[in-house]
Protein backbone atom coordinates (compact mmCIF):
# COMPACT_ATOMS: atom_id res chain seq x y z
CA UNK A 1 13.23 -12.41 -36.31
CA UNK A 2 16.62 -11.30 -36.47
CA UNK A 3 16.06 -8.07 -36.78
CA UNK A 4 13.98 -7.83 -33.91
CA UNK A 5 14.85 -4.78 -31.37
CA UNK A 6 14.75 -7.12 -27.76
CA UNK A 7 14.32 -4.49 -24.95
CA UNK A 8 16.14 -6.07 -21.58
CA UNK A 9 13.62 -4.84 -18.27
CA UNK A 10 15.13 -2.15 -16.56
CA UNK A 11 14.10 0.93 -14.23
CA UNK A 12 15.11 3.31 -17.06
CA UNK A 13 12.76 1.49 -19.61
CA UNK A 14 10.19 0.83 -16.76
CA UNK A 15 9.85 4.81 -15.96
CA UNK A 16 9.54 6.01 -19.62
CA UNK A 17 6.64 2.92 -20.39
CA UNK A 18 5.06 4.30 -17.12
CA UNK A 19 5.69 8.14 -17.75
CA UNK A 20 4.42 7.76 -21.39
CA UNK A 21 1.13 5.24 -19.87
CA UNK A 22 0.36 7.71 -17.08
CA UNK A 23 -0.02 11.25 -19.11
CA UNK A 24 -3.51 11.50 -18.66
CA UNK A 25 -4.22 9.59 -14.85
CA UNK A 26 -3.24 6.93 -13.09
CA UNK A 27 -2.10 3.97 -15.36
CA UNK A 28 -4.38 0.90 -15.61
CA UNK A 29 -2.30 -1.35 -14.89
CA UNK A 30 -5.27 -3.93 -13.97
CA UNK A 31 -6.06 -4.22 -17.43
CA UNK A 32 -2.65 -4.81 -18.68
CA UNK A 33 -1.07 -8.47 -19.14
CA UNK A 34 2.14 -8.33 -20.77
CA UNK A 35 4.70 -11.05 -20.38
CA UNK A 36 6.79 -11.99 -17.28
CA UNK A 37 9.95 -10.55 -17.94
CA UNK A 38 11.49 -12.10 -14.76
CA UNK A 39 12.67 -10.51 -11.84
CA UNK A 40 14.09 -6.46 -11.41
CA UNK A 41 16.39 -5.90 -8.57
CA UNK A 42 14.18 -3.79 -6.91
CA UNK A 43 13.16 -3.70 -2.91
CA UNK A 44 11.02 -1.64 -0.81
CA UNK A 45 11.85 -1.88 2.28
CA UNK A 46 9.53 -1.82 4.81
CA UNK A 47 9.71 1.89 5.84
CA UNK A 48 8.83 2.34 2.44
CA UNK A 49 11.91 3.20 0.96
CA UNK A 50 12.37 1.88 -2.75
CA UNK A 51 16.15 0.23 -3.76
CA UNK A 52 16.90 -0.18 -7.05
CA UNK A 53 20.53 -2.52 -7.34
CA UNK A 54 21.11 -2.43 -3.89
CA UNK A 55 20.83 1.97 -4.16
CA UNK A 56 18.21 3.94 -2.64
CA UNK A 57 16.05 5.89 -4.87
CA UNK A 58 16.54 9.18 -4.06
CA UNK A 59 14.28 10.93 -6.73
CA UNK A 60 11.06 11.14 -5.58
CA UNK A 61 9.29 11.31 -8.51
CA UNK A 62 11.06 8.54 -9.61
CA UNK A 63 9.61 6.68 -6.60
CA UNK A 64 5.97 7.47 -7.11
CA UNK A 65 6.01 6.98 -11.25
CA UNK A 66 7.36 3.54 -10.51
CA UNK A 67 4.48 3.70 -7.65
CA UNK A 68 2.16 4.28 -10.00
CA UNK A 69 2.56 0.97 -12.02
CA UNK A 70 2.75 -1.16 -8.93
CA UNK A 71 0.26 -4.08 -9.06
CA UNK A 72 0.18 -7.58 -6.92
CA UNK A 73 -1.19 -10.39 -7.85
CA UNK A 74 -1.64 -13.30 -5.14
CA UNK A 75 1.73 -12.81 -2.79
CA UNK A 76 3.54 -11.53 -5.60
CA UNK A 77 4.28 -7.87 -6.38
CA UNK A 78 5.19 -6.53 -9.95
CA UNK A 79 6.01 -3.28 -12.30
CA UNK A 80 3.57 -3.57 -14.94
CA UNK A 81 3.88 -1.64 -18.43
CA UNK A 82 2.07 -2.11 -21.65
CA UNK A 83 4.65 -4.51 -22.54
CA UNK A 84 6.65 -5.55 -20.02
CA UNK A 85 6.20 -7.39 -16.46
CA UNK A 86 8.69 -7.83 -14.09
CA UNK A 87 8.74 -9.10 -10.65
CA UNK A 88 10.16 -6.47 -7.16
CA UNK A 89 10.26 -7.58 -2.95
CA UNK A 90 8.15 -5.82 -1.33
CA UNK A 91 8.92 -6.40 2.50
CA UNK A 92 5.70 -5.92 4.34
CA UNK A 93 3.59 -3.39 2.64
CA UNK A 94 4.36 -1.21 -0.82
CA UNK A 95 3.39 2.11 1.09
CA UNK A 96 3.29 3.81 4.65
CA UNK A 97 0.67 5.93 6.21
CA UNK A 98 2.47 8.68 7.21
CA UNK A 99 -0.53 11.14 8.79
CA UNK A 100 -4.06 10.81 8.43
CA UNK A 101 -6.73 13.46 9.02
CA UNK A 102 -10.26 13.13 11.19
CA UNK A 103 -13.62 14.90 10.27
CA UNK A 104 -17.00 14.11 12.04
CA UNK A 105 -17.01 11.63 15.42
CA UNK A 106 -18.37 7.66 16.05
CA UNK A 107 -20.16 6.07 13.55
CA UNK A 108 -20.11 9.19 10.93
CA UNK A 109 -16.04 9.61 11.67
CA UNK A 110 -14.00 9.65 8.34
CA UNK A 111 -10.32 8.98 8.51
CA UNK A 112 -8.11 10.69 5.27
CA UNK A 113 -4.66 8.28 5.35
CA UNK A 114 -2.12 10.10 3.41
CA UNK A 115 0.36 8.32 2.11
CA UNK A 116 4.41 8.77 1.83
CA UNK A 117 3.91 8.66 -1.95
CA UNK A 118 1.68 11.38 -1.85
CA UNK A 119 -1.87 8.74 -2.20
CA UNK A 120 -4.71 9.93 -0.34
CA UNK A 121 -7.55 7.50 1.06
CA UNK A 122 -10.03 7.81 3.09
CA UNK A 123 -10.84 4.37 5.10
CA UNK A 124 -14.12 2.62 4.39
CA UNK A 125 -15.63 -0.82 3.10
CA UNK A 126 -13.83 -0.53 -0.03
CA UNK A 127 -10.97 0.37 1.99
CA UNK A 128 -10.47 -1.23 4.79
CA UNK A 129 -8.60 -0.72 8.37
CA UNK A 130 -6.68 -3.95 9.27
CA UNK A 131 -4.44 -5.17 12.40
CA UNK A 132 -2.37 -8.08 12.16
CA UNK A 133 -0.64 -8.85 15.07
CA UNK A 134 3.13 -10.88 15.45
CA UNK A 135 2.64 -14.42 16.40
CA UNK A 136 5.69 -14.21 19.33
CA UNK A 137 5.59 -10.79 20.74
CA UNK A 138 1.69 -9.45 20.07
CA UNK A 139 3.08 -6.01 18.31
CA UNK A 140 0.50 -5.02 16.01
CA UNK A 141 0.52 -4.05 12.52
CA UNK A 142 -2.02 -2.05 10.81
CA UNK A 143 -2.64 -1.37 7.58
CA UNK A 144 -5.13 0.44 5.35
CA UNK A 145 -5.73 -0.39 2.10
CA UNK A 146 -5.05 2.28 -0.55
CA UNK A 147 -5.93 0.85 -4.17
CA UNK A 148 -6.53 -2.37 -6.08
CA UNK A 149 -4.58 -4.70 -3.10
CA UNK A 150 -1.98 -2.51 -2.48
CA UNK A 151 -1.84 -1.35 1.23
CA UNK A 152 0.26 1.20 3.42
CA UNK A 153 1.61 0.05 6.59
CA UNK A 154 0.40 3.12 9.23
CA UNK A 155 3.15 4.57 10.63
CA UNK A 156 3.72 4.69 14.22
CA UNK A 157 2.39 7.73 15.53
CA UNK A 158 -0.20 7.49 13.38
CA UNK A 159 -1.23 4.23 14.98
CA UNK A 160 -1.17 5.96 18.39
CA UNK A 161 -3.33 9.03 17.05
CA UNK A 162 -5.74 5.52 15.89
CA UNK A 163 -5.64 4.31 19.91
CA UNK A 164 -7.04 7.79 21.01
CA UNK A 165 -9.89 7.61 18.55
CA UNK A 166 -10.75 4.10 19.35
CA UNK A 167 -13.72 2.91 21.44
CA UNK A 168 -15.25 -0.50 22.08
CA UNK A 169 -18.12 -1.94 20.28
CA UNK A 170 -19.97 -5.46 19.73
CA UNK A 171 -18.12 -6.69 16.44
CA UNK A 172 -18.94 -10.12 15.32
CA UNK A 173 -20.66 -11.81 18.62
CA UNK A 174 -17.58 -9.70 20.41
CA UNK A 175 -16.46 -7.06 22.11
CA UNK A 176 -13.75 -5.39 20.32
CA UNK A 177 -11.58 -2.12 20.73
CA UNK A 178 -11.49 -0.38 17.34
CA UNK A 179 -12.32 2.79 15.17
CA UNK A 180 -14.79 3.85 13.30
CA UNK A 181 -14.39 5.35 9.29
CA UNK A 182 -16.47 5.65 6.45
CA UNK A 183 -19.87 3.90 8.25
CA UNK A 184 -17.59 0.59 8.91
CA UNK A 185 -16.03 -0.33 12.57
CA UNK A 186 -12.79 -1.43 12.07
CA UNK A 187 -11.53 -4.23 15.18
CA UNK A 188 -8.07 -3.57 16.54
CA UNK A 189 -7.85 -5.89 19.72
CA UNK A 190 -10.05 -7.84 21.03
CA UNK A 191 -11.64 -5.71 24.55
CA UNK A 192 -10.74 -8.28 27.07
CA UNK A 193 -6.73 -8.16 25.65
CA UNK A 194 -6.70 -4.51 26.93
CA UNK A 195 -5.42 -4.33 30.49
């Protein structure tokens, strides 16, 4: 046991376990369980900017390798390697929807969200449109879910590109203002909260 080469978690061994794990496609990190290694001092922020010691992460392919081996389980988020598992805040959501693309109208509409880590999804049953709105002031947040409980927040002007497409349809025994992707109607705000 002695003799035993202990690696201490850190970004530098993170990136090489995910660099060498992701040669050929995106890592599986839902069918890895290493140990908990505890917790990495490592934020992203809600704009989606990642920190690493208190630093941003300037490197973008930095960002989207570690990106790439992102996984949350319950409330919790994690970096997740063959053999290691360690723990990262996450402030609101991992990613952000910076632009998102249209093709067809109503029902048959598809809406491409692109992501600021380069992820592309198109919003549908398996990928869902969601608006959660603050408790005190009513601002809403929406979110689209990009892979395996990981979601982007949408940006702002993407949200207000969203508004334009919306319309109002019977959604649950209620009339709802929403948008339509991927043959699902996605609820933003209830019709009778619009002025």
């Amino acid at each position: 046991m002695a003799d035993e080469n202990i690696v201490k978690p850190s970004a530098d061994t993170l990136a090489a376990a995910a660099k060498a794990a992701g040669k050929k496609g995106p890592p599986p990190v839902h069918l890895w369980n290493p140990p908990f290694c505890g917790d990495l001092d490592m934020r992203i922020a809600r704009d989606g900017t990642w920190f690493y010691l208190g630093t941003p992460i300037g490197r973008f392919g930095l960002v989207k390798l570690f990106s790439s081996i992102l996984r949350k389980d319950g409330e919790d988020y994690f970096l997740v390697t063959p053999v290691e598992k360690v723990g990262i805040t996450v402030e609101d959501a991992p990613f952000v929807a910076v632009d998102f693309e249209v093709e067809g109208e109503g029902a048959e509409q598809q809406l491409t969200f692109h992501t600021h880590i380069e992820d592309v999804v198109t919003a549908d049953a398996a990928h869902p449109i969601r608006v959660v709105r603050d408790a005190e002031t009513g601002e809403p947040s929406p979110y689209v879910l990009v892979r395996a409980n990981l979601e982007a927040l949408v940006d702002r002007k993407s949200f207000y590109r969203l508004i334009e497409l919306g319309q109002h349809r019977q959604h649950e025994g209620r009339l709802w203002f929403g948008v339509w992707s991927g043959g699902s109607f996605f609820p933003i705000i209830p019709s009778e909260e619009l002025e």
